[in-house]
N, C-alpha and C. Protein backbone atom coordinates (compact mmCIF):
# COMPACT_ATOMS: atom_id res chain seq x y z
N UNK A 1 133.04 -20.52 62.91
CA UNK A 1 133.98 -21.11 63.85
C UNK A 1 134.18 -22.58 63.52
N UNK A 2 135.09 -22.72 63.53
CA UNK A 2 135.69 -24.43 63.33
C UNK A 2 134.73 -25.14 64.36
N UNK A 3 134.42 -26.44 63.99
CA UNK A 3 133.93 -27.24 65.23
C UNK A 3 134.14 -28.66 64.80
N UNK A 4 133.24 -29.49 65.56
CA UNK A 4 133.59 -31.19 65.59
C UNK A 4 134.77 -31.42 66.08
N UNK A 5 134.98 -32.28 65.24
CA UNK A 5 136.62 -33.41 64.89
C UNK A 5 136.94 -32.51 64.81
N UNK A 6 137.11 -31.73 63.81
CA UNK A 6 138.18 -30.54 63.43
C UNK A 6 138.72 -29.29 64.61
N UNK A 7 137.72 -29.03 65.01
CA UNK A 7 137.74 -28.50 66.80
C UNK A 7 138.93 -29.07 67.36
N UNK A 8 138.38 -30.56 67.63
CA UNK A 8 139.14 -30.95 68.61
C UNK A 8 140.71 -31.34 68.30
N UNK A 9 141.13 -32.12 66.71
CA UNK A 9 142.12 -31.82 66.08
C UNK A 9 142.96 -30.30 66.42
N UNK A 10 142.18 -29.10 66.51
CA UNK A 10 143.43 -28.12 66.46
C UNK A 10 143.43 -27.32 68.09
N UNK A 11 142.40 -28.00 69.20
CA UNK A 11 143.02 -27.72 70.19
C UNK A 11 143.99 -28.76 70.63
N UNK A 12 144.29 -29.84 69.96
CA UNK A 12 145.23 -30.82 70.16
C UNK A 12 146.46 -30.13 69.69
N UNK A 13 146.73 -29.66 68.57
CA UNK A 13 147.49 -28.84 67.76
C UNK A 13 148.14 -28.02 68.65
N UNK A 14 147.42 -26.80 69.09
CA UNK A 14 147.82 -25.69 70.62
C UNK A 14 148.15 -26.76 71.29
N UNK A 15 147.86 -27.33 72.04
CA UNK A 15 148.18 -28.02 73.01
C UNK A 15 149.91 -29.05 73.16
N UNK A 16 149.79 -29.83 71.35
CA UNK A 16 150.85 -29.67 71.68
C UNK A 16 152.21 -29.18 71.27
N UNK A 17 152.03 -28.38 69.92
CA UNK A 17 153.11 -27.25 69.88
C UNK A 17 153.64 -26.10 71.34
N UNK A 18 152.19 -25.96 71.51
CA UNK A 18 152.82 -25.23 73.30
C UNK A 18 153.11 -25.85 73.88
N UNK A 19 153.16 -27.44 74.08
CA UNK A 19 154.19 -27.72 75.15
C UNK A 19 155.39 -27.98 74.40
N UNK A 20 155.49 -28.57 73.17
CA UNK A 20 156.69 -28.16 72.75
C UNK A 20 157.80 -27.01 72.85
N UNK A 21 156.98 -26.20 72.66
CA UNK A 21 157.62 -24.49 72.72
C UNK A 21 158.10 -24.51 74.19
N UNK A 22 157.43 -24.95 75.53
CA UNK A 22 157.86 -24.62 76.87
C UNK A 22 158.98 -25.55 76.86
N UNK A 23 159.13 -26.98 76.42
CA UNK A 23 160.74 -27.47 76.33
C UNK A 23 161.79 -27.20 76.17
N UNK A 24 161.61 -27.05 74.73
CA UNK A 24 162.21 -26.13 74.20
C UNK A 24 162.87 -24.57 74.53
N UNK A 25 162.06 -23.92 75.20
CA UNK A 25 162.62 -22.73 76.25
C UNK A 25 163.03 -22.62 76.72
N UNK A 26 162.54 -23.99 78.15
CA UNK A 26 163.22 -24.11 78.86
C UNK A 26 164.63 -24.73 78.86
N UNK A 27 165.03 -25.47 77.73
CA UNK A 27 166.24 -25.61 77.21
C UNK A 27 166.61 -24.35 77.02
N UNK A 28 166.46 -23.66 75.98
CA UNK A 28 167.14 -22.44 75.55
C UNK A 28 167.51 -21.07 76.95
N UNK A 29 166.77 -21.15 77.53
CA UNK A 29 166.74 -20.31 78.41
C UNK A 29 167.05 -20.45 80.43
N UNK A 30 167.74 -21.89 80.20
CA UNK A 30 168.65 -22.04 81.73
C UNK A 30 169.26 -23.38 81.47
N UNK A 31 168.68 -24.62 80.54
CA UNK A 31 169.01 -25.87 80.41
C UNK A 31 170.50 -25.87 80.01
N UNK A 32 170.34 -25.16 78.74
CA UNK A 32 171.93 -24.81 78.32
C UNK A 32 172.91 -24.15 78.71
N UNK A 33 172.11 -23.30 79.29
CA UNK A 33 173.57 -22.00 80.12
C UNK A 33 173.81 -22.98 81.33
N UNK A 34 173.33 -23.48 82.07
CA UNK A 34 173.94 -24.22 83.01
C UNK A 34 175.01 -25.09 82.79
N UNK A 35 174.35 -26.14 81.49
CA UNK A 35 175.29 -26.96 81.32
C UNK A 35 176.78 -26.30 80.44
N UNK A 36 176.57 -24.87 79.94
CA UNK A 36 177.69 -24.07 79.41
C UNK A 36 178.55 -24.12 80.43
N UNK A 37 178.56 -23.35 81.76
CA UNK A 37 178.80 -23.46 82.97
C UNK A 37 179.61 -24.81 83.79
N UNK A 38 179.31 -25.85 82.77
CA UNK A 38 180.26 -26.75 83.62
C UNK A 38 181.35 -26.65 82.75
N UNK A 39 182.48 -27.24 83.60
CA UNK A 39 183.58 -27.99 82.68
C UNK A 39 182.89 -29.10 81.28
N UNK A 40 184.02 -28.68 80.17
CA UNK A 40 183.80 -29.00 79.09
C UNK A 40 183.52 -30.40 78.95
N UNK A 41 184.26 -31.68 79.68
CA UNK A 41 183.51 -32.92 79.46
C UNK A 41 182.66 -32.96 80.29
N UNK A 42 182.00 -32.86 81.54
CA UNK A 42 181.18 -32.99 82.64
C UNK A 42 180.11 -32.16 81.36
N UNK A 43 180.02 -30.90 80.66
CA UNK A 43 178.73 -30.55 80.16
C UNK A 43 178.43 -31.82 79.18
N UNK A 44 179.31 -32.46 77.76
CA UNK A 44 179.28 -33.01 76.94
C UNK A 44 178.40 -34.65 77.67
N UNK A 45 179.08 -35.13 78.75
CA UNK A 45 178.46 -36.22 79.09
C UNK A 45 176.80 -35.89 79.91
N UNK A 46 176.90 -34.70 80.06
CA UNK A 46 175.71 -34.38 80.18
C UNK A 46 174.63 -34.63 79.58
N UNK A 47 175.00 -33.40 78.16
CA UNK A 47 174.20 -33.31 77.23
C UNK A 47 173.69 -34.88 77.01
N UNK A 48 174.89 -35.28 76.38
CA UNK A 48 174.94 -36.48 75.84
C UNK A 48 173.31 -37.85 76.75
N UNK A 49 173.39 -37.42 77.91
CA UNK A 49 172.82 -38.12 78.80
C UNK A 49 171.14 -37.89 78.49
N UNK A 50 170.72 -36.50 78.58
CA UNK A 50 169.74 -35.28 78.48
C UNK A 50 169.46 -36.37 76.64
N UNK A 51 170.06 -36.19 76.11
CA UNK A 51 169.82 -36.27 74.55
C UNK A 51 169.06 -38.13 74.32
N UNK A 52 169.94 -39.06 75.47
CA UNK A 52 169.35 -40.17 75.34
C UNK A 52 168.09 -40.45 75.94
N UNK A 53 168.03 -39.09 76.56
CA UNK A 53 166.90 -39.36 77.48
C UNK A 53 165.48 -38.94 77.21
N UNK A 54 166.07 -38.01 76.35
CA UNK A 54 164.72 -37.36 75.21
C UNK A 54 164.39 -38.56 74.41
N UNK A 55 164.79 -39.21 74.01
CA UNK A 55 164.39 -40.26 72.80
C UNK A 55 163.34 -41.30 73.41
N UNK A 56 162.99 -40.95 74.33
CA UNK A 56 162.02 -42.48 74.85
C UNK A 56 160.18 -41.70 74.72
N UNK A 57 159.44 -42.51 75.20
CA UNK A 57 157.93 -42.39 74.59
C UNK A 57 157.47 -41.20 74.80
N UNK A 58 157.78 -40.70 76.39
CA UNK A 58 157.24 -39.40 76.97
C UNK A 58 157.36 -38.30 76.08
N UNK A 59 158.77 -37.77 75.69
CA UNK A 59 158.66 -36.70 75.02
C UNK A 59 158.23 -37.02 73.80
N UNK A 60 159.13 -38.03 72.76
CA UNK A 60 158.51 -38.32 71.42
C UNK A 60 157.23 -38.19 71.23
N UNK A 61 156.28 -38.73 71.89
CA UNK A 61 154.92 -38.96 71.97
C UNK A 61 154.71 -37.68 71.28
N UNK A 62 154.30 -36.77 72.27
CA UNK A 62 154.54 -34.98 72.01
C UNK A 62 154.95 -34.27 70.63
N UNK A 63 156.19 -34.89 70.78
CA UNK A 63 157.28 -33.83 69.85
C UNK A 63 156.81 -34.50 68.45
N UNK A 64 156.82 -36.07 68.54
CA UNK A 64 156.59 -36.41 66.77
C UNK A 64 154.79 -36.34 67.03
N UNK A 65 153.97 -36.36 67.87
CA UNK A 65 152.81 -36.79 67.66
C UNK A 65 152.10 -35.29 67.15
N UNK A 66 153.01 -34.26 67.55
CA UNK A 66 152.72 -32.78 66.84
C UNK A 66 152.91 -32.98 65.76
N UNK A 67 153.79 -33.40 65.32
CA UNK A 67 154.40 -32.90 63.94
C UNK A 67 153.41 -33.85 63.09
N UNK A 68 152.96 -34.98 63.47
CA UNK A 68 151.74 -35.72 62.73
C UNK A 68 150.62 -35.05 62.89
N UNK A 69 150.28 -34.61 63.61
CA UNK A 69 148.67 -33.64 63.80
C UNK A 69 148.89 -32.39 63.03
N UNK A 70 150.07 -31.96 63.11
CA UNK A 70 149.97 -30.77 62.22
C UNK A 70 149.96 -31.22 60.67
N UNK A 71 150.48 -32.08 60.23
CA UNK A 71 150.30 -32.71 58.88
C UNK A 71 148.94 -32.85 58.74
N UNK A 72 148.35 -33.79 59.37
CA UNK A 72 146.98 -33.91 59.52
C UNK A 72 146.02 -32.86 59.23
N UNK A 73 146.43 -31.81 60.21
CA UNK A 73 145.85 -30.74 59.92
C UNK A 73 145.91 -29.96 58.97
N UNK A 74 146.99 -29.78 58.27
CA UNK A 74 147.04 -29.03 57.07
C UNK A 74 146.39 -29.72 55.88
N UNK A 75 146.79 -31.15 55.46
CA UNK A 75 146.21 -32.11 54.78
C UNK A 75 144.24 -31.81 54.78
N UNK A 76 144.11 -31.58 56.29
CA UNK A 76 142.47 -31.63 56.15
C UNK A 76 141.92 -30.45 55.69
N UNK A 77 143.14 -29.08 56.50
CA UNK A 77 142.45 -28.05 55.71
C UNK A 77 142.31 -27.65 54.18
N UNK A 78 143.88 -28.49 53.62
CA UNK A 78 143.45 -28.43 51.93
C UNK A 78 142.19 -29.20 51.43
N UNK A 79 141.77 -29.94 52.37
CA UNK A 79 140.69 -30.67 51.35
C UNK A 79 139.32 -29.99 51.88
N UNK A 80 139.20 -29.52 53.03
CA UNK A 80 137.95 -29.17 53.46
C UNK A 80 137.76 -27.55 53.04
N UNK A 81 139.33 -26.73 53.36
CA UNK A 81 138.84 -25.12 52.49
C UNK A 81 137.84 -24.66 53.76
N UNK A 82 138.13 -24.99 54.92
CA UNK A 82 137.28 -23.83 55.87
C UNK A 82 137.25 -22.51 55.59
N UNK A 83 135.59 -21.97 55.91
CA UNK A 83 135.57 -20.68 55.84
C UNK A 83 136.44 -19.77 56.54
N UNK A 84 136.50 -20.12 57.73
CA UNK A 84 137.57 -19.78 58.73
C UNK A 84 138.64 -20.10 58.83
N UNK A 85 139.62 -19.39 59.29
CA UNK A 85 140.98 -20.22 60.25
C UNK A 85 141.54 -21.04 58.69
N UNK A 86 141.70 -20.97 58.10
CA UNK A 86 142.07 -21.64 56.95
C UNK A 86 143.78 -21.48 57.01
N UNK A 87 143.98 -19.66 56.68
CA UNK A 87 145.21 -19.13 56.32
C UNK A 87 145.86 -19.13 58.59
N UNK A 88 145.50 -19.50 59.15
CA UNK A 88 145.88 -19.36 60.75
C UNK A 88 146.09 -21.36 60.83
N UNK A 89 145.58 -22.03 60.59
CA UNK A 89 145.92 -23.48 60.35
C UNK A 89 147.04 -23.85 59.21
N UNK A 90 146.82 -23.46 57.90
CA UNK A 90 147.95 -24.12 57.18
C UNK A 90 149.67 -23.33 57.75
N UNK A 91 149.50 -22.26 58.20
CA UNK A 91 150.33 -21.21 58.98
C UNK A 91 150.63 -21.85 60.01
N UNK A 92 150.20 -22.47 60.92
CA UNK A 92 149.97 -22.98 62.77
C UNK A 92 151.03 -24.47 62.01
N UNK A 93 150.73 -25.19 60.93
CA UNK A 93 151.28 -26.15 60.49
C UNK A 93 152.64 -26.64 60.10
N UNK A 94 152.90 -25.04 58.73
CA UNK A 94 154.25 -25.08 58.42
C UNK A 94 155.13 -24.33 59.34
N UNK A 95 155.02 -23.63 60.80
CA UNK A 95 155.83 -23.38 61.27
C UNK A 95 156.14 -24.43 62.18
N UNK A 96 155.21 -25.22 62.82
CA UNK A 96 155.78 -26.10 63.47
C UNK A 96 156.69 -27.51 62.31
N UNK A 97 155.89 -27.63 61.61
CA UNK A 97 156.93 -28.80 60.72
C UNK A 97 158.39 -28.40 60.16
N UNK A 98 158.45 -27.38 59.76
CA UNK A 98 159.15 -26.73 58.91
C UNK A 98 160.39 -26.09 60.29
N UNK A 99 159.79 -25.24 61.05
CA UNK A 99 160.61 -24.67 62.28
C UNK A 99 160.99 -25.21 63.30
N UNK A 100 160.13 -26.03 63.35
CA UNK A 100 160.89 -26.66 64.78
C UNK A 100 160.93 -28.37 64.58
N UNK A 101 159.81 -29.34 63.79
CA UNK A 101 160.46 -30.68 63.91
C UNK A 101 161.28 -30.59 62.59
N UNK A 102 161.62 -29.68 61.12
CA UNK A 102 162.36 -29.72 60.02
C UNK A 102 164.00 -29.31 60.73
N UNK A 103 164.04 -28.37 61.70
CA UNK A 103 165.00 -28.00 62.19
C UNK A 103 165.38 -28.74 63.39
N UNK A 104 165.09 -29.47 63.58
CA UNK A 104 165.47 -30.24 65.00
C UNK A 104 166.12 -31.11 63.89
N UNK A 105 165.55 -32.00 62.56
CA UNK A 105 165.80 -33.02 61.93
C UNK A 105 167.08 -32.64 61.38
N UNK A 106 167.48 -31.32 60.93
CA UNK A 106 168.71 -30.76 59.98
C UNK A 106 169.71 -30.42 60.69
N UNK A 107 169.38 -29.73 62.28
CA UNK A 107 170.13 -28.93 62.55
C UNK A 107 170.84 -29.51 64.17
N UNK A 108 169.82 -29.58 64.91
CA UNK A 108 169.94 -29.70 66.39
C UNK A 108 170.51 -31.53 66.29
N UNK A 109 169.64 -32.76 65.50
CA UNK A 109 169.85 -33.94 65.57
C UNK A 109 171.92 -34.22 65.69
N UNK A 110 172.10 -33.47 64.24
CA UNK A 110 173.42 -34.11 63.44
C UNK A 110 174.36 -33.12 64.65
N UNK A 111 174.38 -32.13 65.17
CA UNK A 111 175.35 -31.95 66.21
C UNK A 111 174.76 -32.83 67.72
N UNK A 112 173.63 -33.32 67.86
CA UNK A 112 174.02 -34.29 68.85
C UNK A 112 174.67 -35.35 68.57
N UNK A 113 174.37 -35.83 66.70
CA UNK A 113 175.07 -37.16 66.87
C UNK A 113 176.45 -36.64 66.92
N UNK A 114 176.94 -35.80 66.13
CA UNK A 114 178.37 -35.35 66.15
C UNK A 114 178.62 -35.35 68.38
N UNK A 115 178.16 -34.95 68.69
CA UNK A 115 178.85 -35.16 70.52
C UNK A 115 178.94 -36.29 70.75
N UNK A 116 178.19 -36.83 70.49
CA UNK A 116 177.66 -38.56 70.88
C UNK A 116 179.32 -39.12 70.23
N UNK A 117 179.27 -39.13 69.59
CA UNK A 117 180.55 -39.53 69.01
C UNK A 117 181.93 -39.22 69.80
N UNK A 118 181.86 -38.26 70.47
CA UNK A 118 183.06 -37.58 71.02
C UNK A 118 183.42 -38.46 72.39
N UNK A 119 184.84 -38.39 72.72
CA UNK A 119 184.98 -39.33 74.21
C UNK A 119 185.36 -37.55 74.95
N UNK A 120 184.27 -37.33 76.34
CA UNK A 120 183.96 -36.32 76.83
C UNK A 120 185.09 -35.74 77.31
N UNK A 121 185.97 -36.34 77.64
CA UNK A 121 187.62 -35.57 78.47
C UNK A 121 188.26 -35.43 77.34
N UNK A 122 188.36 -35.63 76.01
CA UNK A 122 189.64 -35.28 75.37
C UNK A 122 188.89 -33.72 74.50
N UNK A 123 190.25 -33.34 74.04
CA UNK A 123 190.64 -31.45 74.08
C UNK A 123 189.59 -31.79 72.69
N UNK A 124 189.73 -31.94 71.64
CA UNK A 124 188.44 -32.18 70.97
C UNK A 124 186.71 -31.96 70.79
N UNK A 125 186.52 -32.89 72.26
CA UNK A 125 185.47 -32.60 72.51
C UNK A 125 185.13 -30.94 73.50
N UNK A 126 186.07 -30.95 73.54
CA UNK A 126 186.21 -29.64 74.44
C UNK A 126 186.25 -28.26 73.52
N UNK A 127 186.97 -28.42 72.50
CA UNK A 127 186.47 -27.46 71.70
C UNK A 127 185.51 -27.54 71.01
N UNK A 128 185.26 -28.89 70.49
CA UNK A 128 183.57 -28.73 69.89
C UNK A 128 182.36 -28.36 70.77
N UNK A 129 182.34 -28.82 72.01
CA UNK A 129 181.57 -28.03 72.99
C UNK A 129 180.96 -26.96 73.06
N UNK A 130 182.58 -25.70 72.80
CA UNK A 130 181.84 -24.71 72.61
C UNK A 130 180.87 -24.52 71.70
N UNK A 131 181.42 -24.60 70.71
CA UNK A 131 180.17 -24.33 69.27
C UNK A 131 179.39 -25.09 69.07
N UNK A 132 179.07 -26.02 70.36
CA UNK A 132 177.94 -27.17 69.67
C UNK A 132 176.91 -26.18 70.65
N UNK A 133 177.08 -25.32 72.44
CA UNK A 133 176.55 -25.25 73.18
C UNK A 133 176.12 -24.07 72.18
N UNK A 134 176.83 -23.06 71.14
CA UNK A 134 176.78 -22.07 70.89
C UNK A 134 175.55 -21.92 69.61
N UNK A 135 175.86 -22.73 68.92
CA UNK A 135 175.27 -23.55 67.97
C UNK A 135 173.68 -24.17 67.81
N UNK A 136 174.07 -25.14 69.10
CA UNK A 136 173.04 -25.92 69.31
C UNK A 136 171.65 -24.57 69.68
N UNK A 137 172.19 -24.08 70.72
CA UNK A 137 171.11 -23.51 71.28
C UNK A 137 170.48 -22.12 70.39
N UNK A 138 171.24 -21.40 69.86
CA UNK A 138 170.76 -20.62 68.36
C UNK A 138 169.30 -21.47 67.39
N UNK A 139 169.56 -22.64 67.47
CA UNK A 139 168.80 -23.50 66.19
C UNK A 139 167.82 -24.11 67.61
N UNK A 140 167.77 -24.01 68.55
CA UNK A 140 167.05 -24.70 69.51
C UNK A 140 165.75 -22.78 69.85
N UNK A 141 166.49 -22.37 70.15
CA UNK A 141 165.64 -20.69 70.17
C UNK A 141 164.77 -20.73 68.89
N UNK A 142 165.17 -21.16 67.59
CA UNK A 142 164.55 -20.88 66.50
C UNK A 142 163.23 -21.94 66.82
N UNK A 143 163.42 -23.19 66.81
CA UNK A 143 162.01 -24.14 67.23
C UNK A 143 161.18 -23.62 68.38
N UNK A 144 162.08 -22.96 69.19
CA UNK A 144 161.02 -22.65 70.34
C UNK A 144 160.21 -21.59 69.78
N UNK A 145 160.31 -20.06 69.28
CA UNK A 145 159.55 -19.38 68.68
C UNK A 145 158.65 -19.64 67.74
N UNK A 146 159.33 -21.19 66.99
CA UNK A 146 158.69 -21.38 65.66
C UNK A 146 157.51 -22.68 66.73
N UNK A 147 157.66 -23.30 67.28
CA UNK A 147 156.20 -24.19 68.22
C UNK A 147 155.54 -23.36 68.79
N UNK A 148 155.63 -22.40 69.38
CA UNK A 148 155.27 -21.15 69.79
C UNK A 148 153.98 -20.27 69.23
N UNK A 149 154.91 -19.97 67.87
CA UNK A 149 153.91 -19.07 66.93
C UNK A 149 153.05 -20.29 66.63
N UNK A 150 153.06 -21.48 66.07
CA UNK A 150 152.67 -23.02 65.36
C UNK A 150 150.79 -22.57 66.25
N UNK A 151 151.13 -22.89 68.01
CA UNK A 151 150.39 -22.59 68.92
C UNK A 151 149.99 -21.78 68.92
N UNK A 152 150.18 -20.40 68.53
CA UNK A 152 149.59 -19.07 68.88
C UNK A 152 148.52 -19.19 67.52
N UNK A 153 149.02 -19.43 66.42
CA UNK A 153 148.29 -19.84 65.21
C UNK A 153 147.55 -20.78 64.95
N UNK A 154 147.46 -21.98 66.00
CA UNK A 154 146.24 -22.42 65.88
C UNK A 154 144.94 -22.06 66.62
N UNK A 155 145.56 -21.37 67.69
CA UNK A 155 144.91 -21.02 68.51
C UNK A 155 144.03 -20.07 67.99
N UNK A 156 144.71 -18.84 67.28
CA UNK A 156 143.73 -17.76 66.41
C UNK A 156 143.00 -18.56 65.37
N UNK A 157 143.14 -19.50 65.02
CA UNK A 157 142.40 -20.18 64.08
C UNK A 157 140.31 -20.81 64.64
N UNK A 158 141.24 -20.68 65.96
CA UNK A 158 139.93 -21.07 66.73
C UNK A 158 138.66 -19.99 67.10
N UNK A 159 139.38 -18.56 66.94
CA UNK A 159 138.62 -17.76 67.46
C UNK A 159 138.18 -16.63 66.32
């Protein structure tokens, strides 16, 4: 069984890919359909609002301080080669880097900046709307499964 530092490193890991994953859900699974639900600029200045509001310490903390622990973690397991949990850690690692902060960076970022850009009442933003809400949240489902499994996989790593 894993222990020490290293212990406590990958219940940090679970801890915070799963709360990543519950954000993330909870976006995918009422955050967005609601704001689908409004009129097309009232959702956009929404989003837009939601998106500036993610960027401050609370969530970042979380969202990038995972994606550094999971580096961390993979980094330590190449050099240390645990008997255990080896192939459930470098696994718990590249899905969260790779699935959910590689895809937030490629996919989810460049259509917020693309809204951000948009002035919310004109027909424009109104058709990009759709396919950004349509869009966005497709590549937002994918991080949530992929922080998800990240968590479920470090977690088996533990046991």
């Amino acid at each position: 069984m894993i222990g020490g530092p290293y212990f406590v490193l990958t219940v940090l890991g679970v801890l915070g890919c799963g709360i990543v994953a519950g954000v993330f859900c909870g976006f995918s699974t009422f955050v967005m359909r609601g704001l689908a639900d409004l009129p097309p600029a009232q959702g956009v200045a929404a989003m837009n609002s939601i998106n500036s509001a993610a960027v401050r310490p609370a969530f970042m903390l979380v969202f990038v301080g995972s994606a550094g622990l999971c580096a961390v973690l993979a980094v330590v397991t190449f050099v240390l080669l645990p008997d255990e949990g080896t192939v459930e850690l470098l696994l718990g690692s590249a899905l969260y880097l790779v699935g959910s902060f590689g895809v937030t960076v490629v996919a989810n970022v460049p259509r917020n900046d693309a809204l951000l850009r948009m002035d919310p009442g004109t027909p424009e933003a109104a058709t990009y709307w759709r396919s950004y809400v349509r869009e966005w949240t497709m590549w937002n489902h994918i991080r949530t499964i992929a922080a998800a499994a990240a968590a479920l996989s470090y977690m088996l790593a533990l046991t």
